[in-house]
Protein backbone atom coordinates (compact mmCIF):
# COMPACT_ATOMS: atom_id res chain seq x y z
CA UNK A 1 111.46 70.33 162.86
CA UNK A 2 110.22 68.09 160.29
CA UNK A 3 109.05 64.77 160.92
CA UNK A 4 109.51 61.73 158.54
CA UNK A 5 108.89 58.15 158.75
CA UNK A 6 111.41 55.94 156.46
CA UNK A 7 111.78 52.19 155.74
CA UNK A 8 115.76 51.09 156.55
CA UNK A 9 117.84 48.20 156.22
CA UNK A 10 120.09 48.18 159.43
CA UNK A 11 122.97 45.25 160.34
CA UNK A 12 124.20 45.81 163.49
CA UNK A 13 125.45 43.99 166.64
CA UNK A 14 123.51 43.21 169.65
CA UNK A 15 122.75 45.95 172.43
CA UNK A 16 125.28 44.89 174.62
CA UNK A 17 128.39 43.55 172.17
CA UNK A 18 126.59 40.34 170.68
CA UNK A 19 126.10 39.86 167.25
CA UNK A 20 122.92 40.79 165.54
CA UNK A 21 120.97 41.72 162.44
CA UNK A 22 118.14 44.11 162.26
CA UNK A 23 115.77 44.32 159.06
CA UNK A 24 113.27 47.18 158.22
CA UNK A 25 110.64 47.85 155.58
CA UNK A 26 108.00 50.81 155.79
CA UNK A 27 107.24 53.73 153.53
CA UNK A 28 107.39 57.20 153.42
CA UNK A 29 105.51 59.35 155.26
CA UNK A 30 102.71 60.80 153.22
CA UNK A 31 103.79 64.17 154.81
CA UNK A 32 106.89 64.00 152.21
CA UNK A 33 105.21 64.44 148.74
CA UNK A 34 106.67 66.65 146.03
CA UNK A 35 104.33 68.21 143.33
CA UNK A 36 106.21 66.99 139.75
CA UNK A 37 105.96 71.09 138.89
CA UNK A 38 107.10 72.40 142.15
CA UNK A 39 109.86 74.39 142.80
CA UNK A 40 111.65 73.28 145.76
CA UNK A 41 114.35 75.54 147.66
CA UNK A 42 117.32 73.25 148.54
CA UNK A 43 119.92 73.50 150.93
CA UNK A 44 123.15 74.54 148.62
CA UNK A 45 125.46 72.51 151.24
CA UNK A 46 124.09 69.74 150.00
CA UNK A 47 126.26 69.98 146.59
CA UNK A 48 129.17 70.63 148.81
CA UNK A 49 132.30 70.76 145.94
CA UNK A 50 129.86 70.51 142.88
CA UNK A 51 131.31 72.75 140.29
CA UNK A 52 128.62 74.70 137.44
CA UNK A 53 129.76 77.28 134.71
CA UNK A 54 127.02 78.69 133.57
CA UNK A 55 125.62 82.02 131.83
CA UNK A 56 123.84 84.92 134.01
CA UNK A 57 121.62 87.65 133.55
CA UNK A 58 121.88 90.21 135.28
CA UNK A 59 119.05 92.42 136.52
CA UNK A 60 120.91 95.85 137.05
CA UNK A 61 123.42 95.82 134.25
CA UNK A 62 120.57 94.31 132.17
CA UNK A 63 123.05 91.61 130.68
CA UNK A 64 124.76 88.03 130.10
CA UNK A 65 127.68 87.23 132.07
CA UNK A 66 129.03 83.74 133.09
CA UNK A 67 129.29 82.58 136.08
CA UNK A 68 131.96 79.89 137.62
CA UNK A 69 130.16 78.70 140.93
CA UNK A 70 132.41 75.46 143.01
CA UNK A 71 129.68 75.28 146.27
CA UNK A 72 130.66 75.94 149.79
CA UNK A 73 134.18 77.06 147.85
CA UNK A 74 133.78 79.97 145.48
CA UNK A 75 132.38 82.10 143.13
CA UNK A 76 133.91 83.93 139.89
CA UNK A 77 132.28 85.83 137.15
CA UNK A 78 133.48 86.69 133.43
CA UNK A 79 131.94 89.87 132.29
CA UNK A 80 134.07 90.76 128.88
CA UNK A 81 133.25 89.39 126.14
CA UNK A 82 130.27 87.22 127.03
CA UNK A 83 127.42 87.48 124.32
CA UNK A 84 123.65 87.56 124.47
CA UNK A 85 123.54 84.35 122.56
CA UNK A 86 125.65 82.40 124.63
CA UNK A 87 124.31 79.51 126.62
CA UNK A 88 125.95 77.11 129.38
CA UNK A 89 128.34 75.30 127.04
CA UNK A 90 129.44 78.55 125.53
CA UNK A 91 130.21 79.77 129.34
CA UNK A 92 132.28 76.73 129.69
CA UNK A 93 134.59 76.62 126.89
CA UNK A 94 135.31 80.19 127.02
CA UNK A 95 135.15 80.86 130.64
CA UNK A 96 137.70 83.44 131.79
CA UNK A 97 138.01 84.78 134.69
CA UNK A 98 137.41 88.64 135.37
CA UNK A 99 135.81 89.22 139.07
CA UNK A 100 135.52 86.99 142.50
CA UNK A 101 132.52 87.43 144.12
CA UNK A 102 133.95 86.03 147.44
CA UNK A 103 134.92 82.59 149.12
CA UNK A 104 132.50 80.55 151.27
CA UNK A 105 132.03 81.97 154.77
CA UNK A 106 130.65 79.32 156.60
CA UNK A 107 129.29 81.44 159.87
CA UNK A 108 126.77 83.75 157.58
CA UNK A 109 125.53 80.80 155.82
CA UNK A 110 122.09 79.30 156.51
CA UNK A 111 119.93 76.37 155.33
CA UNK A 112 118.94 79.00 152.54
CA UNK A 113 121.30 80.17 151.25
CA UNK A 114 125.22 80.89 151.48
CA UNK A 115 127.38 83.49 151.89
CA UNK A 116 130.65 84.49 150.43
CA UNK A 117 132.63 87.25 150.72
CA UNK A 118 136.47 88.78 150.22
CA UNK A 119 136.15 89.50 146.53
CA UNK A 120 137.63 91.89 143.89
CA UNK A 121 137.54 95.76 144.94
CA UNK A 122 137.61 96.57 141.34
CA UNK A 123 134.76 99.26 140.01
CA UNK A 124 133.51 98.72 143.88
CA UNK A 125 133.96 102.05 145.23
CA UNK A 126 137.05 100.00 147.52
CA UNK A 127 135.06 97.63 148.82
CA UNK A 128 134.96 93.90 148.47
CA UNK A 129 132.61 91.92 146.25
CA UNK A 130 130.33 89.51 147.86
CA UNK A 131 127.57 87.18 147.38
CA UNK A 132 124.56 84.93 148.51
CA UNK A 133 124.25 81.66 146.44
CA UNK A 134 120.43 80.26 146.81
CA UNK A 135 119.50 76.80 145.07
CA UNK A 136 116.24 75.96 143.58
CA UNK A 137 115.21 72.02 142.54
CA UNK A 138 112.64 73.04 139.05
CA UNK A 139 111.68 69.41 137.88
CA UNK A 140 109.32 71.89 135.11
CA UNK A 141 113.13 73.34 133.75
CA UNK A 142 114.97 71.50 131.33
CA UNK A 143 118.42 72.85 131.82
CA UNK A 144 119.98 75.33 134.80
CA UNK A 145 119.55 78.69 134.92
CA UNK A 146 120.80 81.34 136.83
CA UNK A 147 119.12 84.97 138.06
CA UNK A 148 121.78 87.78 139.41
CA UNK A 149 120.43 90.74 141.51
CA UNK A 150 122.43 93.06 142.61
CA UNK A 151 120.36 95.00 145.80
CA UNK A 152 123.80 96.93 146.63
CA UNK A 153 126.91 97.53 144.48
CA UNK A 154 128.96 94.90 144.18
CA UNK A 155 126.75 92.74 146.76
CA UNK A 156 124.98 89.98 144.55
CA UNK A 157 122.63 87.44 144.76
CA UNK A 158 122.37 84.03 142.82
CA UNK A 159 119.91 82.12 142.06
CA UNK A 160 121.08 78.77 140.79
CA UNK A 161 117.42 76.72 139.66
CA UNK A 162 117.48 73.70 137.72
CA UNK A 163 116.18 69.85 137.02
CA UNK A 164 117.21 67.00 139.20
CA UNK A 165 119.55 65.57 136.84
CA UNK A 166 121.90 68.74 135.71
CA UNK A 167 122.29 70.12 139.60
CA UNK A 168 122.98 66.49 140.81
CA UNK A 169 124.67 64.60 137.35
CA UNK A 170 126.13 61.87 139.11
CA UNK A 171 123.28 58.63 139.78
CA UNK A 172 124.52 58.48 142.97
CA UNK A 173 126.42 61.53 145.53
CA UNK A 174 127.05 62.13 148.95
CA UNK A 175 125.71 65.04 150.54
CA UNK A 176 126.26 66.93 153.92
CA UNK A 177 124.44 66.11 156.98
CA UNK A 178 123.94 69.31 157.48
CA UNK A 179 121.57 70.28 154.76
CA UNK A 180 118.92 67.81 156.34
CA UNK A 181 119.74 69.76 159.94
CA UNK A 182 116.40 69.04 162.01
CA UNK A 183 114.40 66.35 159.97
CA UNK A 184 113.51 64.02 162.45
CA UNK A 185 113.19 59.90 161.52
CA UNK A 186 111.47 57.19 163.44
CA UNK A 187 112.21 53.95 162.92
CA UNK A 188 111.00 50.31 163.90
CA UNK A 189 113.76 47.83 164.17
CA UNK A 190 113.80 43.63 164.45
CA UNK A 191 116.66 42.38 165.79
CA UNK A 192 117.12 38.43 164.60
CA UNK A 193 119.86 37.48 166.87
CA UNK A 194 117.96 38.68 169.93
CA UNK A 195 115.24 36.98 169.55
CA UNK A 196 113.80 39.05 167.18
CA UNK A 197 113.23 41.25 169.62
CA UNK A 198 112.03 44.92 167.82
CA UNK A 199 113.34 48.33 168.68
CA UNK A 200 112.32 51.90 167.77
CA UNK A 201 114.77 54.68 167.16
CA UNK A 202 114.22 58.24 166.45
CA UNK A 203 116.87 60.27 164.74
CA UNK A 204 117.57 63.93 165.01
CA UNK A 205 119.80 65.23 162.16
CA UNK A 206 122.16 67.56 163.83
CA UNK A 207 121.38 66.64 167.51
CA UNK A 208 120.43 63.67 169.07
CA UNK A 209 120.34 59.71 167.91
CA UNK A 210 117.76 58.03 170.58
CA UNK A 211 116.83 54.44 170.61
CA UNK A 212 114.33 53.19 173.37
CA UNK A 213 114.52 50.21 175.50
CA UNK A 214 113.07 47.66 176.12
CA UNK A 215 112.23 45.62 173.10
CA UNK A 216 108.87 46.51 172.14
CA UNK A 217 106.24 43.92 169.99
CA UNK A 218 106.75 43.51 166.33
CA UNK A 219 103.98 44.57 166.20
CA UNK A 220 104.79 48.07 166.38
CA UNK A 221 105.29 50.25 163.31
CA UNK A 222 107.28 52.80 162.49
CA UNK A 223 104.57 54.98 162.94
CA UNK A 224 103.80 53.67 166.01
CA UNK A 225 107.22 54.54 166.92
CA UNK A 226 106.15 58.03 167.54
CA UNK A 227 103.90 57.86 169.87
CA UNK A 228 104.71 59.66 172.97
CA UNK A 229 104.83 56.85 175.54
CA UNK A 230 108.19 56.12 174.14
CA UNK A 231 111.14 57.20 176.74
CA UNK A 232 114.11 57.42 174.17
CA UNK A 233 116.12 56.16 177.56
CA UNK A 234 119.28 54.87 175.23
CA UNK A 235 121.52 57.40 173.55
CA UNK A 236 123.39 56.48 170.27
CA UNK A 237 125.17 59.90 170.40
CA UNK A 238 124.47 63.78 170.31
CA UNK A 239 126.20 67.05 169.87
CA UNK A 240 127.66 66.07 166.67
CA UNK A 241 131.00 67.49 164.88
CA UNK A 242 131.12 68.04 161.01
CA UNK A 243 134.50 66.49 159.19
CA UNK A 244 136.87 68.64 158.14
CA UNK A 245 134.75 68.32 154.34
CA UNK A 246 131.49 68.38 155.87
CA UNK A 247 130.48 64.96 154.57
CA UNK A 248 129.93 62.90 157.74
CA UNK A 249 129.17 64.31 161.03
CA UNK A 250 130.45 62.42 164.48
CA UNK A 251 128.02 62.27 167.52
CA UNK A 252 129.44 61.14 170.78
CA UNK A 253 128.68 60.90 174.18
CA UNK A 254 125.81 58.56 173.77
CA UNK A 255 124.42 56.29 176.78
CA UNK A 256 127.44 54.14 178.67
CA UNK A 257 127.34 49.69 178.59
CA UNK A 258 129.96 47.87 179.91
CA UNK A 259 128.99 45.81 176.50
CA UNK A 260 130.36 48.72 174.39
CA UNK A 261 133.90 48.39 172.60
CA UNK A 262 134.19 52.19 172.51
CA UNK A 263 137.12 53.86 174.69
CA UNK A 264 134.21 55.63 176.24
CA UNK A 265 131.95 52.77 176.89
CA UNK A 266 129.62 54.98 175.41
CA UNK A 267 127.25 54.13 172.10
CA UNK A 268 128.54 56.88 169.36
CA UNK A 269 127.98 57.23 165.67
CA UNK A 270 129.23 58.39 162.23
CA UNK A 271 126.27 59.83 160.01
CA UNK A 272 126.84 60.10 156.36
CA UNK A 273 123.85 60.87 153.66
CA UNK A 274 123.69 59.61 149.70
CA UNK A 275 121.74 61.45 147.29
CA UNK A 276 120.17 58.78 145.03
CA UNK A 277 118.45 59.84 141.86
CA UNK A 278 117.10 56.41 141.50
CA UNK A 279 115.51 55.91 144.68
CA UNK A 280 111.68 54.83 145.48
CA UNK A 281 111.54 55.86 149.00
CA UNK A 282 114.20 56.92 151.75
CA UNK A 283 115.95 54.41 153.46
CA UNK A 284 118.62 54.10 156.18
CA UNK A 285 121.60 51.45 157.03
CA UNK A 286 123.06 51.67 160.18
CA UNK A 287 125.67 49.23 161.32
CA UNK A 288 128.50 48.37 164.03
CA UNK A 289 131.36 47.19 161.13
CA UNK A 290 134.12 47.16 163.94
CA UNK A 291 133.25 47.86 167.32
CA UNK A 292 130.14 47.04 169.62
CA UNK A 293 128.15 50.55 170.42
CA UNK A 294 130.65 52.51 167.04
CA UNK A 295 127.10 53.05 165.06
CA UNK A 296 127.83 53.70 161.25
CA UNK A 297 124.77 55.38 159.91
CA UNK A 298 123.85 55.89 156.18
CA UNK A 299 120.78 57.83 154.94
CA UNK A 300 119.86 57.58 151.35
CA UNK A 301 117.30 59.00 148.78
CA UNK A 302 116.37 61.28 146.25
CA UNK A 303 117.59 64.75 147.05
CA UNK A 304 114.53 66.64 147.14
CA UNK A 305 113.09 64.16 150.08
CA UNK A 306 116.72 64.43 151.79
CA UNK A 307 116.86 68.34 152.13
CA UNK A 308 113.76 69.55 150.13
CA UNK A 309 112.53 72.57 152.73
């Protein structure tokens, strides 16, 4: 698992149902540094619902097609008619659709790449069309691109590569948790109603939110937050569920107060990520907007620091 250090901005209420503010400022860790050349394999959940027409080439049939990809939905393919010369915009005003490759299967998907199966039979020898969707972040490329093998018949592979700004167009998106599953975040917090009293906490994507207690000096940094002294003896929740969209994930069944508002009296937490194409650094806000120990958590930055493998 990948460890990074962040700088966050976190509002929150007191440990035990008091009001409080915490403020943080820190850098990234040097460990996250992207090459301006170098390709980067992404996770493709993290464009969840983003839609891209765009024209093909095919390795084995040695030819343009266009391709109509919605992520962690769907893929379709037009194959008559397409010419040589087309490019993207050409695949979009013309699109038509001849062939499904398949609809997102969730269980034979991976941080790589995803799967999708359950399409046409057609010229398929009776079996079903399917296909594994890879994404590729090329800050060299000026538009997208995509590559089409086809190891077996009718079983393809895609690989979607492009620049920051055409695979993510919006300035700001959200993203699932999910495509940052195992990057691990420390984090050095000062709390200004108690006493400015400074925490760390150390987040798990996709497992467990620790903070540890007591306060600790200000001192500290969020690097210091690492060291292994540290007992992590509070929960803020684990064993997170995914929404129904895969946008935020839930995590529950995080250390019991009597201060918390929760039904549980346990700490829990909603974790939601924002792809910013204008960010300097990765930051975090994490907040209690309604409840005492209800955690709303909110990681942002720029895409390829968020899921970048």
């Amino acid at each position: 698992m990948r460890r990074i250090t962040i700088g966050i901005v976190i509002s929150a209420f007191a440990l035990f149902g008091d009001a409080a503010r915490l403020e943080y400022n820190a850098k990234p860790q040097s460990a996250i540094v992207f090459s301006a050349n170098a390709s980067i394999p992404l996770n493709p959940s993290a464009f969840k619902g983003a839609k891209f027409i765009v024209k093909g080439y095919s390795q084995v049939q040695r030819a343009t097609f266009c391709y109509d990809v919605v992520v962690g939905e769907r893929i379709d393919q037009m194959t008559s008619g397409v010419k040589s010369t087309w490019d993207d915009e050409a695949c979009k005003s013309f699109f038509k659709k001849d062939f499904s490759l398949g609809n997102f299967v969730a269980e034979h998907s991976s941080a790589e790449k995803e799967a999708y199966a359950g399409g046409d039979r057609t010229l398929c020898a009776g079996k079903q069309r399917s296909a594994h969707l890879f994404v590729t972040l090329d800050p060299s490329a000026t538009n997208l691109s995509m590559e089409v093998r086809e190891p077996r018949t009718c079983e393809y592979e895609l690989f979607l590569k492009g620049p920051i700004e055409k695979l993510q167009p919006e300035e700001k998106a959200p993203i699932a948790p999910s495509s940052a599953q195992g990057k691990i975040f420390y984090i050095l917090g000062n709390s200004i109603v108690q006493g400015r009293s400074c925490f760390c906490y150390k987040l798990i994507i996709g497992d467990t939110l620790y903070q540890h207690t007591p306060a600790l000096p200000c001192t500290y940094t969020n690097e210091k937050c690492e060291e292994p002294e540290l007992a992590w003896n509070k929960i803020i929740g684990k064993s997170p569920v995914n929404s129904g969209d895969g946008m935020m994930q839930s995590y529950g069944g995080g250390t019991s107060d009597a201060g918390c508002g929760t039904a549980s009296k346990k700490r829990e937490a909603s974790l939601t990520m924002i792809s910013d194409r204008g960010a300097s650094a990765l930051s975090i806000s994490v907040s209690e907007p309604t409840t005492a120990c209800a955690y709303k958590v909110v990681v942002s930055g720029q895409l390829a620091a968020l899921v970048g493998n």
